[in-house]
PDB file of N, CA and C in Angstrom:
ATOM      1  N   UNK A   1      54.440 250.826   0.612  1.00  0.00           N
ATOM      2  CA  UNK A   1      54.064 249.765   1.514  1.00  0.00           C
ATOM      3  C   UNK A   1      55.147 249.522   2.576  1.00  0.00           C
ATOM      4  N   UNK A   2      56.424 249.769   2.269  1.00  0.00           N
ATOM      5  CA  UNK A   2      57.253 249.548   2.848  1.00  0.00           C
ATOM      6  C   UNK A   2      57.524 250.609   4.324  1.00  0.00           C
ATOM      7  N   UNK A   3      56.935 251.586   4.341  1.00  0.00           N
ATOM      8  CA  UNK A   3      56.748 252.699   4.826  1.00  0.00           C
ATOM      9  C   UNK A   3      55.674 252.247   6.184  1.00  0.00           C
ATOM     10  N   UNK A   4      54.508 251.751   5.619  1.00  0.00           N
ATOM     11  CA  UNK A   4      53.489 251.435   6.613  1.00  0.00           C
ATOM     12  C   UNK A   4      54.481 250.188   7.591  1.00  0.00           C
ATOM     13  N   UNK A   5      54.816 249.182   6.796  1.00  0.00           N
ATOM     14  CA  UNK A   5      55.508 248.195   7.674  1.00  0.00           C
ATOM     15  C   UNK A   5      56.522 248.438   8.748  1.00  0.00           C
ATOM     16  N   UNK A   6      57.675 249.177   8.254  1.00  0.00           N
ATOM     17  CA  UNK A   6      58.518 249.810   9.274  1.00  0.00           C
ATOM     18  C   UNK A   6      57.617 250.534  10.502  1.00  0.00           C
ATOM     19  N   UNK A   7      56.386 251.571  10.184  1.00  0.00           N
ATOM     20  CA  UNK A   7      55.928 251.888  11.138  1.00  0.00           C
ATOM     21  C   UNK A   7      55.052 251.553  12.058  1.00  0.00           C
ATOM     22  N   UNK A   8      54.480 250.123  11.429  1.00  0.00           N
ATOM     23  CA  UNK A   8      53.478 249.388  12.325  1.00  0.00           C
ATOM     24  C   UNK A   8      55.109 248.524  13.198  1.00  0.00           C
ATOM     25  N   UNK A   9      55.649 248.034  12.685  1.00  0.00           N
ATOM     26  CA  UNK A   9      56.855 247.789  13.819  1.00  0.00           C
ATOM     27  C   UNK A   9      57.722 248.596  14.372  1.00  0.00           C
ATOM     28  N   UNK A  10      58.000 250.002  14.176  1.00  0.00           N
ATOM     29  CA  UNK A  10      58.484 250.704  15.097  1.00  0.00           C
ATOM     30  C   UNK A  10      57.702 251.158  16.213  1.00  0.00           C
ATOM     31  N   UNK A  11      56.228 251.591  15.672  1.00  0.00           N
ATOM     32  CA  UNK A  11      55.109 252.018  17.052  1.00  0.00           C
ATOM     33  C   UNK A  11      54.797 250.533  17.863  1.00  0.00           C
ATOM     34  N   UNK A  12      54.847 249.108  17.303  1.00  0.00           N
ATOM     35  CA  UNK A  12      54.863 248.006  18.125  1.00  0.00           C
ATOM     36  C   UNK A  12      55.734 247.912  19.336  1.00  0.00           C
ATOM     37  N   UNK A  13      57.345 248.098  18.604  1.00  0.00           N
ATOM     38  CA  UNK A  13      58.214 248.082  19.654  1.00  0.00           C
ATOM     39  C   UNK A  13      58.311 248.998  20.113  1.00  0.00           C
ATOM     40  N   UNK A  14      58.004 250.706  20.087  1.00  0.00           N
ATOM     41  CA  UNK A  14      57.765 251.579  20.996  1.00  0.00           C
ATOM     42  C   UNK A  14      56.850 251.398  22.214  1.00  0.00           C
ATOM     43  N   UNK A  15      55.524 250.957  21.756  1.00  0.00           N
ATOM     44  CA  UNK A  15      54.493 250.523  22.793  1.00  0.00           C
ATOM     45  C   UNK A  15      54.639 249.560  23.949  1.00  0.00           C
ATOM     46  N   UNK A  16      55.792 248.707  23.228  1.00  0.00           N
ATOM     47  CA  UNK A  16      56.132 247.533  24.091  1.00  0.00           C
ATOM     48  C   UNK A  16      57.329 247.802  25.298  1.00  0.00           C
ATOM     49  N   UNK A  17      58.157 249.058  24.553  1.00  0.00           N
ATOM     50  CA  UNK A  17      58.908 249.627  25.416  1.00  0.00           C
ATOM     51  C   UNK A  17      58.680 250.517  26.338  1.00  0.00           C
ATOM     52  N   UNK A  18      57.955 250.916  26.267  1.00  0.00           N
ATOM     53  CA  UNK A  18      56.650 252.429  27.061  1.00  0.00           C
ATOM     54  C   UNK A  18      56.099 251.565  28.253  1.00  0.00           C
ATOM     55  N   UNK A  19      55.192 250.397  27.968  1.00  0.00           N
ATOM     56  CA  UNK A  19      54.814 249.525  28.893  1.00  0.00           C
ATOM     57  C   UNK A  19      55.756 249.180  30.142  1.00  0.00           C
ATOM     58  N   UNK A  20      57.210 248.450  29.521  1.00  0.00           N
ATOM     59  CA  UNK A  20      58.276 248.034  29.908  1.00  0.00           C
ATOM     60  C   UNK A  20      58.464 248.997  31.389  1.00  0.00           C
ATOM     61  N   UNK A  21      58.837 250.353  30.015  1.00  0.00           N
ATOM     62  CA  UNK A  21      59.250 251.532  31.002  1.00  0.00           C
ATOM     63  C   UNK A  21      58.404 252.075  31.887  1.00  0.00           C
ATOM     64  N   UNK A  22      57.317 251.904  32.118  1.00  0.00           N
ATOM     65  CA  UNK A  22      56.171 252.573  32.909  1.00  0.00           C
ATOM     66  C   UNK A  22      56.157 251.368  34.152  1.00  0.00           C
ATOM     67  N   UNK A  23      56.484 249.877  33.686  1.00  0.00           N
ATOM     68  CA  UNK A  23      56.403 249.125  34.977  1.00  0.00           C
ATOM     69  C   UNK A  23      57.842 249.218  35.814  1.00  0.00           C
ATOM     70  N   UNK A  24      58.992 249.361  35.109  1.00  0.00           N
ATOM     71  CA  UNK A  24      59.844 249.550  35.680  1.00  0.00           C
ATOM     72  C   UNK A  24      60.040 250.699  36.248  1.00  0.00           C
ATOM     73  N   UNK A  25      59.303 251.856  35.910  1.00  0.00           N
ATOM     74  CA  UNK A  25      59.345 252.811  36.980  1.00  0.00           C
ATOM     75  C   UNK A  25      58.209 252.879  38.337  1.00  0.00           C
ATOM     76  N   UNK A  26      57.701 252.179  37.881  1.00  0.00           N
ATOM     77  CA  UNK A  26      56.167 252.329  39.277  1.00  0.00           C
ATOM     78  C   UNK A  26      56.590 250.970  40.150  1.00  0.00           C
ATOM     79  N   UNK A  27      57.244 249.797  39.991  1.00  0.00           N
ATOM     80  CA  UNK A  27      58.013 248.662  40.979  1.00  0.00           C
ATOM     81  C   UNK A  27      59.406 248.600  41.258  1.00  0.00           C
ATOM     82  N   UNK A  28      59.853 249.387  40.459  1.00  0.00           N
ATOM     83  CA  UNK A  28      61.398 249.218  40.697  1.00  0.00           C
ATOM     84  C   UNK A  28      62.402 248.209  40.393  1.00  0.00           C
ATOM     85  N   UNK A  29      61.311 246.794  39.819  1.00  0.00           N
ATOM     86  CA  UNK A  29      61.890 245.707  39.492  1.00  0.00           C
ATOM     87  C   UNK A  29      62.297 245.182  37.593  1.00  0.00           C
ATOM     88  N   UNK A  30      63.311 245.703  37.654  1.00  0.00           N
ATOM     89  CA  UNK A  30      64.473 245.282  36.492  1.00  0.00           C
ATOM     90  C   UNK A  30      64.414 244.146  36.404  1.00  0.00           C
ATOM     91  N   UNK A  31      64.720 243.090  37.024  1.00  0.00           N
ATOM     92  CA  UNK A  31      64.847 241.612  36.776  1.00  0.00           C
ATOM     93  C   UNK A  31      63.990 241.219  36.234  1.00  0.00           C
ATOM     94  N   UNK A  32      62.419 241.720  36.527  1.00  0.00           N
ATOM     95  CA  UNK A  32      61.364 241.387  35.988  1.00  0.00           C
ATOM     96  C   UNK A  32      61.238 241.107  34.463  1.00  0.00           C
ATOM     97  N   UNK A  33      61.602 242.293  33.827  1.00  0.00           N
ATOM     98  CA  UNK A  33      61.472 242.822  32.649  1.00  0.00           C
ATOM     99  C   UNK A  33      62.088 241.987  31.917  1.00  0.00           C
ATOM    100  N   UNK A  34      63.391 241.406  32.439  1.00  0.00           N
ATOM    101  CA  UNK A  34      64.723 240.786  31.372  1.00  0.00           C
ATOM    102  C   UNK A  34      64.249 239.549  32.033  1.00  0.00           C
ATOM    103  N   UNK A  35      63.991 239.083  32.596  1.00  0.00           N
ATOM    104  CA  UNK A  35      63.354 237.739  32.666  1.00  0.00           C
ATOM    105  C   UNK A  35      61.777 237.137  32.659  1.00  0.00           C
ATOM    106  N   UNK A  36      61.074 238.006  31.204  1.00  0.00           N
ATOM    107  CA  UNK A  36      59.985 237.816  31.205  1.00  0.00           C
ATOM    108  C   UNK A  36      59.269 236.835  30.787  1.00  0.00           C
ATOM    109  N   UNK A  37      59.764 235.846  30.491  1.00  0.00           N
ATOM    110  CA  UNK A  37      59.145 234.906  30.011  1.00  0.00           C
ATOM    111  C   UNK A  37      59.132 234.125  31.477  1.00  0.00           C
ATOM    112  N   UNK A  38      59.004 234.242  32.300  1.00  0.00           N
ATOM    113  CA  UNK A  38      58.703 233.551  33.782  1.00  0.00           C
ATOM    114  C   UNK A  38      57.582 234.238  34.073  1.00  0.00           C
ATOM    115  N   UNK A  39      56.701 234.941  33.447  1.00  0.00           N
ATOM    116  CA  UNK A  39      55.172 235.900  33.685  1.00  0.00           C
ATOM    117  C   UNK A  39      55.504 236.295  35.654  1.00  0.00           C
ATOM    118  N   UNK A  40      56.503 237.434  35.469  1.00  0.00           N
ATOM    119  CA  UNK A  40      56.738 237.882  36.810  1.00  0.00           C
ATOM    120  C   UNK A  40      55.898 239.435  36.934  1.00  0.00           C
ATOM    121  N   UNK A  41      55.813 239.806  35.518  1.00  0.00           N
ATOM    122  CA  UNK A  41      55.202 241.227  35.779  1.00  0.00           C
ATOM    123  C   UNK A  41      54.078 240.979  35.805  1.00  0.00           C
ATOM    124  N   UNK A  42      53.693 242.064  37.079  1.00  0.00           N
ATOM    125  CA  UNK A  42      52.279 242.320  37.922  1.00  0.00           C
ATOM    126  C   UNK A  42      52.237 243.573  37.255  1.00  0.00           C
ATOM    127  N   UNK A  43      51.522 243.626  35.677  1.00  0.00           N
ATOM    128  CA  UNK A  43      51.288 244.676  34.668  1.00  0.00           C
ATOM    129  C   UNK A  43      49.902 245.534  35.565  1.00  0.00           C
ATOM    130  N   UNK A  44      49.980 246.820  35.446  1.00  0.00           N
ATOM    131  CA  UNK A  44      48.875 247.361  35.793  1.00  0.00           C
ATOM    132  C   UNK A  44      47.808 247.586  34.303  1.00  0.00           C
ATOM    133  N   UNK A  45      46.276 248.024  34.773  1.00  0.00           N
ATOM    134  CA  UNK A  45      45.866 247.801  33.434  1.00  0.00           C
ATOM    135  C   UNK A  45      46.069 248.727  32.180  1.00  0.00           C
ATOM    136  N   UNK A  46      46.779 249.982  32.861  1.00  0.00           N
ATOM    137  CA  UNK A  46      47.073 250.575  31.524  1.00  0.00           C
ATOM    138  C   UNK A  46      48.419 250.088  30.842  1.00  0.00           C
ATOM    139  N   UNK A  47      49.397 249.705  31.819  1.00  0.00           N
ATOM    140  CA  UNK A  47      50.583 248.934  31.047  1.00  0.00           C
ATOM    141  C   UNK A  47      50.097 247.572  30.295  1.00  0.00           C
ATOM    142  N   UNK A  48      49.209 247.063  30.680  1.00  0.00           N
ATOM    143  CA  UNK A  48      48.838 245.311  30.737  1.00  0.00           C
ATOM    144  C   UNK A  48      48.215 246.239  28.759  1.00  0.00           C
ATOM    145  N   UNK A  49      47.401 247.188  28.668  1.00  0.00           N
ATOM    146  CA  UNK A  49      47.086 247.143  27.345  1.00  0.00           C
ATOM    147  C   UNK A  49      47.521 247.809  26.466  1.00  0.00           C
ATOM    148  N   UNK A  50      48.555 248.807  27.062  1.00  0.00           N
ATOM    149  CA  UNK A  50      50.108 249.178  26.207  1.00  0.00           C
ATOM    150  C   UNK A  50      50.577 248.401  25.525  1.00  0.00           C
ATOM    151  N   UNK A  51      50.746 247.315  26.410  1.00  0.00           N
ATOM    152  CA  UNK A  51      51.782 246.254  25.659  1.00  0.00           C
ATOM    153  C   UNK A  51      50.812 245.088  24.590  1.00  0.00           C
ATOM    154  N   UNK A  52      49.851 244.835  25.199  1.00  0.00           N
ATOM    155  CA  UNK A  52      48.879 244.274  23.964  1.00  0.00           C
ATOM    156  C   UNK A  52      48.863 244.614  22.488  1.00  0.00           C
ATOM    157  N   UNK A  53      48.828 246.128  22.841  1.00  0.00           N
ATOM    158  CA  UNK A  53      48.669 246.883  21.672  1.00  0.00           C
ATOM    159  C   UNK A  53      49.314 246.750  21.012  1.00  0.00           C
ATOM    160  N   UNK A  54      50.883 247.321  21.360  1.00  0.00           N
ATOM    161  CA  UNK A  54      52.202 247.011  21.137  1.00  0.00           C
ATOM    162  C   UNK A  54      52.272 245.556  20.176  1.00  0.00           C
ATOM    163  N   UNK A  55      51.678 244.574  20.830  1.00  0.00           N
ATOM    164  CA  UNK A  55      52.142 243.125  19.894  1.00  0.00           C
ATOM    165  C   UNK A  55      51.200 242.978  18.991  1.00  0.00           C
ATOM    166  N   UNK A  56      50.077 243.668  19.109  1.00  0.00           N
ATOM    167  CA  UNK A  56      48.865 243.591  18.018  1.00  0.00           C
ATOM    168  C   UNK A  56      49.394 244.129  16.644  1.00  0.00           C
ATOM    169  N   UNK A  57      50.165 245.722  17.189  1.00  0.00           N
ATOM    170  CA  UNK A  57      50.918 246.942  15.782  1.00  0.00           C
ATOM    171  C   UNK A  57      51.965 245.510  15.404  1.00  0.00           C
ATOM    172  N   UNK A  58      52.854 244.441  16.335  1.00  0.00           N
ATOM    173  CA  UNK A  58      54.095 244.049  15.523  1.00  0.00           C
ATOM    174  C   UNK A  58      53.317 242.919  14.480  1.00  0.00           C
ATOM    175  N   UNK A  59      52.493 242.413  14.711  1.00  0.00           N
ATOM    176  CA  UNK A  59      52.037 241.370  14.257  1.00  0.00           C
ATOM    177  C   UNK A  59      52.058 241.884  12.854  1.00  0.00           C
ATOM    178  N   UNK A  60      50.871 242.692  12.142  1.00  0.00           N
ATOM    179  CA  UNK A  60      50.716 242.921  10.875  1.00  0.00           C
ATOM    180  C   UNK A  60      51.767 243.309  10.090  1.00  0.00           C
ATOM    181  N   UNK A  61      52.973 243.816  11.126  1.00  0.00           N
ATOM    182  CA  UNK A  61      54.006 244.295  10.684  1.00  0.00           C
ATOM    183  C   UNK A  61      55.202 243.304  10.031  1.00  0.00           C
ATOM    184  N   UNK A  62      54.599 242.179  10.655  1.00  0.00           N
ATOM    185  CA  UNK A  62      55.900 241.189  10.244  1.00  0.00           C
ATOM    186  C   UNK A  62      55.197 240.584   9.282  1.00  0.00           C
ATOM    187  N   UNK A  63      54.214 239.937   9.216  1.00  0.00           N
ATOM    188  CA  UNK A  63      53.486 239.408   7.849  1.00  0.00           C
ATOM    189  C   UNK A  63      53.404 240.423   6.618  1.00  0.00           C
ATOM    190  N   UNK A  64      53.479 241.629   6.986  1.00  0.00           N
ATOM    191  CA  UNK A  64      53.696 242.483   5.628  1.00  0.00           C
ATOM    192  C   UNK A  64      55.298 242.556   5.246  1.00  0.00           C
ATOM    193  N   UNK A  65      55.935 242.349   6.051  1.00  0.00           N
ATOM    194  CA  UNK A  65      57.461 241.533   6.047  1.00  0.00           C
ATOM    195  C   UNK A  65      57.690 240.585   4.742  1.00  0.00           C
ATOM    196  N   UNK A  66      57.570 239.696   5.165  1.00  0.00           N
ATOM    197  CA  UNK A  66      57.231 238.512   4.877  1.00  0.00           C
ATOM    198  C   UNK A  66      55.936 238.691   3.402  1.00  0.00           C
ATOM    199  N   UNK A  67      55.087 239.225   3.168  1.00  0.00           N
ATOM    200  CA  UNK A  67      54.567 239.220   2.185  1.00  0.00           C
ATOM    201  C   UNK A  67      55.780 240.034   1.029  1.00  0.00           C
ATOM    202  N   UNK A  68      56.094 240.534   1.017  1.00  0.00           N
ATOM    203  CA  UNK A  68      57.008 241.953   0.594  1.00  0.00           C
ATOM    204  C   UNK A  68      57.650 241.269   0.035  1.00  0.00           C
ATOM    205  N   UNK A  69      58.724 239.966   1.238  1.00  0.00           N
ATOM    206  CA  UNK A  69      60.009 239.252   0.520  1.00  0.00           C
ATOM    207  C   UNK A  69      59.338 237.823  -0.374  1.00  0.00           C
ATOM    208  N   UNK A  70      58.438 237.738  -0.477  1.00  0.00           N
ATOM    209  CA  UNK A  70      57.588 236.813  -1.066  1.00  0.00           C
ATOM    210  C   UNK A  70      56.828 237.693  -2.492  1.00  0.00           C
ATOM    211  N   UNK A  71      57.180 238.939  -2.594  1.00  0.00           N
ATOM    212  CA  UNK A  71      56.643 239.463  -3.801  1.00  0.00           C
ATOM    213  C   UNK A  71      55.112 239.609  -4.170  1.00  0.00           C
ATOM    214  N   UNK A  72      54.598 238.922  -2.695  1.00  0.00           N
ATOM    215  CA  UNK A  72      52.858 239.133  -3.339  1.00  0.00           C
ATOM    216  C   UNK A  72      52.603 240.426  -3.076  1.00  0.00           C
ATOM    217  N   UNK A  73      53.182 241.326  -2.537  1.00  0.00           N
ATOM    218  CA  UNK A  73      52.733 242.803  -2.951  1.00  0.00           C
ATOM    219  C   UNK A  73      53.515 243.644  -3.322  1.00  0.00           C
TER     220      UNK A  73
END
């Protein structure tokens, strides 16, 4: 189990970094990226569902976290 978890959060944060990297190469804008919580990126739609994806894979990944150190599985 421990196996699936690491890899639903490593392909999360890969996806999320792929996105990252695909907008920072097609605008040129760095600042964007490191100051994202100001919703500055103008995501195109294949980055816009890269990165969706990306937080969809971290999600299950951290509750199986969290189930694991809680012993219910």
């Amino acid at each position: 189990m421990e196996w699936l978890q690491n890899g639903l959060l490593m392909a999360g944060v890969g996806l999320l970094m792929l996105a990252n990297l695909c907008y920072v190469r097609r605008t040129q804008d760095l600042h964007g990226v490191l100051l994202f919580w100001r919703r500055r990126l103008g995501l195109n739609r294949g980055e816009f569902h890269c990165q969706r994806i990306g937080i969809v894979l971290i999600l299950p990944g951290v509750v199986l976290r969290y189930l694991m150190l809680l012993n219910v599985l």
